[in-house]
Protein backbone atom coordinates (compact mmCIF):
# COMPACT_ATOMS: atom_id res chain seq x y z
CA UNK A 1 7.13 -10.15 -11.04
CA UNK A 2 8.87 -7.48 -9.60
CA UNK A 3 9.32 -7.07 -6.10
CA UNK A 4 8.96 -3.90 -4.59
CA UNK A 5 9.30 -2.24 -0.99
CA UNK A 6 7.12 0.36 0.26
CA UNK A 7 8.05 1.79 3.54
CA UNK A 8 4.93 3.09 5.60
CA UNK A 9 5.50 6.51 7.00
CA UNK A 10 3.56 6.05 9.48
CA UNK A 11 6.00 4.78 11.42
CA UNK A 12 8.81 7.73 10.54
CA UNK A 13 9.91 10.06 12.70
CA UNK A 14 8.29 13.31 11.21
CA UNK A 15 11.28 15.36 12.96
CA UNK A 16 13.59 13.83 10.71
CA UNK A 17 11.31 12.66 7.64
CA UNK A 18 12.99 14.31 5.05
CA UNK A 19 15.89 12.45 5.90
CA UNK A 20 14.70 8.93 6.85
CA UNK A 21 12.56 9.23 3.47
CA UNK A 22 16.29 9.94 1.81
CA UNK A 23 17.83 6.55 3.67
CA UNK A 24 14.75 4.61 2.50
CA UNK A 25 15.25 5.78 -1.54
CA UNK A 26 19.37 4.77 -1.43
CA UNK A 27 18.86 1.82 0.18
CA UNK A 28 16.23 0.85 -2.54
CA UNK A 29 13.19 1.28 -1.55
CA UNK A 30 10.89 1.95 -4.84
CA UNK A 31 7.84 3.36 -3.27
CA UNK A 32 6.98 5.49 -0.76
CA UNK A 33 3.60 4.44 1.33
CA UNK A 34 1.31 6.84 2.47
CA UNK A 35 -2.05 6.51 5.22
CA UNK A 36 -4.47 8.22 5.60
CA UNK A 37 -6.71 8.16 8.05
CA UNK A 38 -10.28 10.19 8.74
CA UNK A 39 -11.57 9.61 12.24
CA UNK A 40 -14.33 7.85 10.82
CA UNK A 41 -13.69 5.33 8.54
CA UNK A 42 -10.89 3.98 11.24
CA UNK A 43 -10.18 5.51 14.36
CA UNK A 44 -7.62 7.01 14.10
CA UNK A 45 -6.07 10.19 12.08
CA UNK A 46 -2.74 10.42 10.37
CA UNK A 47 -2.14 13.05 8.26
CA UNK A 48 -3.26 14.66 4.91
CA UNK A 49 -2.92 16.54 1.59
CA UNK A 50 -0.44 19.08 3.10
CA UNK A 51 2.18 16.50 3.79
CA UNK A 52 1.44 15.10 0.62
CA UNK A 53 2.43 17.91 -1.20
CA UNK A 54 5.42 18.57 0.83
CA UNK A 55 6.63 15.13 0.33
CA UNK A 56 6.24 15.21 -3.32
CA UNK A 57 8.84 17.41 -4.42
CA UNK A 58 11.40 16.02 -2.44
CA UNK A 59 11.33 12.26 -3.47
CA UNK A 60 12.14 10.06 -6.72
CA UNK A 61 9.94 7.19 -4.92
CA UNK A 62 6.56 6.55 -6.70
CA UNK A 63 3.87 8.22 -4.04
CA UNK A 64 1.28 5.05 -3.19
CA UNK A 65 -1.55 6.55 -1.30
CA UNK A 66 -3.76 4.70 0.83
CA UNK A 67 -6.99 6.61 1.59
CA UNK A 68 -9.05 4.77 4.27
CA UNK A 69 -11.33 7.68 4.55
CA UNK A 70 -14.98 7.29 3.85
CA UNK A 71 -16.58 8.00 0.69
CA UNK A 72 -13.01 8.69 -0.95
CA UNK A 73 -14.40 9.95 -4.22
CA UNK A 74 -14.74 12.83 -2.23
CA UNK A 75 -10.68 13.57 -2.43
CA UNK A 76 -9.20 11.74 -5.38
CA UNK A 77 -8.95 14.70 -7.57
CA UNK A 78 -7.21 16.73 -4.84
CA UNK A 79 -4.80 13.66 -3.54
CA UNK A 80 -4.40 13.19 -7.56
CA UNK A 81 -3.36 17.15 -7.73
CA UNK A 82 -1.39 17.06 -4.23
CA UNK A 83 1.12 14.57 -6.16
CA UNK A 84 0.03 10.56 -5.32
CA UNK A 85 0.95 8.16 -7.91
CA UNK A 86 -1.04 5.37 -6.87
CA UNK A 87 -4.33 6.35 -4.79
CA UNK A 88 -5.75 2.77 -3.18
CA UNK A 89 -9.36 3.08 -1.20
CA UNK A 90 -11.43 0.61 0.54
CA UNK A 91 -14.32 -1.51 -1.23
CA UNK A 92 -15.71 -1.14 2.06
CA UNK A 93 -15.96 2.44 1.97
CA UNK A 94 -17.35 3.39 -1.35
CA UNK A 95 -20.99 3.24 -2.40
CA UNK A 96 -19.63 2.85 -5.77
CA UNK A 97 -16.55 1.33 -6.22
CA UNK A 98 -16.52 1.70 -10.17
CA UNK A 99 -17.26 5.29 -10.05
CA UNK A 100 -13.71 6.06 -7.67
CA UNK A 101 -11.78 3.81 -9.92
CA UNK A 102 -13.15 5.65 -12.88
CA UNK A 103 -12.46 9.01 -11.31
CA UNK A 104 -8.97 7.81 -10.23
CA UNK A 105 -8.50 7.03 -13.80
CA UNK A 106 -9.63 10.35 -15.37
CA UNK A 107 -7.19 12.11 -12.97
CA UNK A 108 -4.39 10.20 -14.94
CA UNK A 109 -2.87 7.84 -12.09
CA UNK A 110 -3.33 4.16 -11.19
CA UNK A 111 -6.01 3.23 -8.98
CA UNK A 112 -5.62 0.87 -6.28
CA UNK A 113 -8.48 -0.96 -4.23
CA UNK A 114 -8.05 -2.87 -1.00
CA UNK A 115 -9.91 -5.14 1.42
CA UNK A 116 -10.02 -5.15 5.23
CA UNK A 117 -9.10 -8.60 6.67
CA UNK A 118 -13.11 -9.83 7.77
CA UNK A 119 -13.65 -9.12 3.91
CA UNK A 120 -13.86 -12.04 1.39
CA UNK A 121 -11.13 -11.67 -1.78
CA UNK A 122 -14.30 -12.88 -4.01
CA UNK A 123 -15.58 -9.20 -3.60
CA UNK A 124 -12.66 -8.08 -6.01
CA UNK A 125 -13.76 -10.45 -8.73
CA UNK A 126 -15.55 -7.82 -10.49
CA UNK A 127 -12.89 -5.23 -10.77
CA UNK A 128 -9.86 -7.26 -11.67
CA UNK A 129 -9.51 -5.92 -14.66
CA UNK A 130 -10.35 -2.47 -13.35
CA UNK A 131 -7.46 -1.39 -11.07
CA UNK A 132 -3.65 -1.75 -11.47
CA UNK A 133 -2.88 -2.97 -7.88
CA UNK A 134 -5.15 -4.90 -5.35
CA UNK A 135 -4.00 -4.43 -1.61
CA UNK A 136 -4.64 -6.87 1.19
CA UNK A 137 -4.83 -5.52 4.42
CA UNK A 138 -3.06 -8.30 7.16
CA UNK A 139 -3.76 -6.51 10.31
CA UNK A 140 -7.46 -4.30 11.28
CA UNK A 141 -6.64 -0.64 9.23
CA UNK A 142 -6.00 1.99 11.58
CA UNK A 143 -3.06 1.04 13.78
CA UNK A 144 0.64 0.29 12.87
CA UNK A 145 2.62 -2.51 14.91
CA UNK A 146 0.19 -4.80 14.56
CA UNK A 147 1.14 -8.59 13.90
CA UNK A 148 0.24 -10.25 10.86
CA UNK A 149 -3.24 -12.33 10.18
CA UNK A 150 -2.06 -15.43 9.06
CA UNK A 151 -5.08 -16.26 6.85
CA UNK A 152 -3.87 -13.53 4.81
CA UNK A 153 -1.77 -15.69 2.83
CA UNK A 154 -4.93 -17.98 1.65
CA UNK A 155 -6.19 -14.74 0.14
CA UNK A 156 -3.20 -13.93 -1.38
CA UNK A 157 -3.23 -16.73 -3.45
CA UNK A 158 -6.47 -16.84 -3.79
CA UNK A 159 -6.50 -13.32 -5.35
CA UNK A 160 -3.24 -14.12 -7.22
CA UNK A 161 -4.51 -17.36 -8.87
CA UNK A 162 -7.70 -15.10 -9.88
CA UNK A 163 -5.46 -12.62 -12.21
CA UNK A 164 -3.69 -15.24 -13.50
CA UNK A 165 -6.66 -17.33 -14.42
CA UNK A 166 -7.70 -14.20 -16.60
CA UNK A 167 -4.33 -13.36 -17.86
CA UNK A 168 -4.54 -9.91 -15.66
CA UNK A 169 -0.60 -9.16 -14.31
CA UNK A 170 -1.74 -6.20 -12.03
CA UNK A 171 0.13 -5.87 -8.58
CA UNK A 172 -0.78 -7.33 -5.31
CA UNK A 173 -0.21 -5.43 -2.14
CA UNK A 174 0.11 -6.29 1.24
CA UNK A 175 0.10 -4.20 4.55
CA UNK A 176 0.55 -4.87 8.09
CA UNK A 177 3.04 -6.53 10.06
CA UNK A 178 5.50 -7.44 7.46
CA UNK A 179 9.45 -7.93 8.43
CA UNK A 180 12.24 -9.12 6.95
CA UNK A 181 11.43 -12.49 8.79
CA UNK A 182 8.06 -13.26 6.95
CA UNK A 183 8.39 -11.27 3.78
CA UNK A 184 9.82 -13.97 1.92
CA UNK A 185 6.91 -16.00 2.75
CA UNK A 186 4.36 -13.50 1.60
CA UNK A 187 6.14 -12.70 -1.92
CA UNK A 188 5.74 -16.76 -2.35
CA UNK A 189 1.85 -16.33 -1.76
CA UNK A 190 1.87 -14.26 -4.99
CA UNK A 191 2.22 -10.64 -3.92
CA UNK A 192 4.59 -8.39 -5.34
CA UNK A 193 4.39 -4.99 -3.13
CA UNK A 194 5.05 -4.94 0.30
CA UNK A 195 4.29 -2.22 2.62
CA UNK A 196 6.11 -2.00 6.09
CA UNK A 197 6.42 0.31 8.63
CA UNK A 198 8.02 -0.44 12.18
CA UNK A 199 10.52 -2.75 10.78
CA UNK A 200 11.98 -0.04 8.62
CA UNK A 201 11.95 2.70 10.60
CA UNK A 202 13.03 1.29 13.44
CA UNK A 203 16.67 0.97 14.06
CA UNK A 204 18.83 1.53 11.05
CA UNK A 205 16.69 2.06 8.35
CA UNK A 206 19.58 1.66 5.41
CA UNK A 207 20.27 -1.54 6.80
CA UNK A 208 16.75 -2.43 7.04
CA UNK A 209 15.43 -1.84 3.61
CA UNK A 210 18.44 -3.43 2.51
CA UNK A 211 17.65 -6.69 4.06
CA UNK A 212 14.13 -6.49 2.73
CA UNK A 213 15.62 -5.92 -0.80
CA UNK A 214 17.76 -9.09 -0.43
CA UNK A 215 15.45 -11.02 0.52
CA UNK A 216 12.84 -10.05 -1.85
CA UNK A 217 15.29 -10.20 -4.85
CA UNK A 218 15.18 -14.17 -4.06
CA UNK A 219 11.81 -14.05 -5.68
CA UNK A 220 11.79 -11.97 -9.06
């Protein structure tokens, strides 16, 4: 499958994120990752719809949105409207999970759904042929810089041997403490989209999503 990079801005430095956003789309980086973050759902709070909408405009990189907000079904159709290509929410957060993919659907962009490490992969049987991209989380939600569970990679190929089993070729995700030194190892697992933050943004960012890229080229 394809391999794509999706630096987290979370980790940008919002003084220059126009810019840093520019280094990370000519260096090829494909999509651009986006947190949110409620207060409630995690503890912290990132940012929201405004930046969103700012950021939308001013980018060719496909807008993956990752609400981990309670209740999401609450916002889709105004993260939908604000410009997100890909709008991912937490099975642990939604009383009905069919209902947000549906409504993600009717807005007319691809629905994403992710799992918080402590969560088995078996709760995404039911919706594998639901969403276009399934996301593990490989760190607690909430905080960048964290290092990366290593029992994540069990249910990435858990989860990948699942869609293949039922011919489904949707996208696996993973976020949280990916870098250059253990991304190879993750695409093997079976995932295809990788989300990192610190180890893009930090230091030369051209140079570091173009490491990634190498790297992840090894495993189209």
């Amino acid at each position: 499958m394809k391999q794509i990079l999706a630096p987290s801005i979370l980790s940008a430095d919002f003084k220059k994120l126009g810019e840093q956003m520019g280094l990370c789309e000519k260096s090829g980086a494909e999509y651009l990752h986006f947190d949110v973050m409620d207060g409630m759902f995690v503890q912290n709070i990132s940012f929201g719809i405004p930046v969103l909408e700012s950021i939308k405009g001013s980018t060719g990189m496909v807008l993956d949105v990752h609400l981990m907000i309670e209740e999401p079904i609450r916002y889709v159709e105004s993260f939908a409207k604000a410009g997100a290509d890909i709008l991912t929410v937490h099975y642990e957060a939604c009383k009905d999970v069919q209902a947000v993919i549906d409504k993600i659907h009717a807005c007319g962009i691809k629905a994403g759904l992710t799992i918080k490490p402590g969560t088995p992969v078996d709760v995404l049987k039911p919706f594998l042929n639901q969403a276009e991209m399934f996301l593990i989380m490989s760190v607690e939600p909430g905080q960048g810089g964290q290092g990366f569970i290593p029992e994540s990679f069990d249910k990435i190929r858990t989860l990948r041997e699942m869609l293949n089993e039922k011919g489904i070729t949707a996208d696996i995700e993973v976020d949280g403490g990916i870098k250059s030194d253990n991304v190879g190892e993750v695409a093997k697992a079976g995932a295809n989209v990788m989300v990192a933050g610190s180890a893009i943004f930090r230091g030369d960012i051209g140079a570091n999503v173009s490491e990634f890229m190498r790297i992840l080229k090894e495993y189209e």
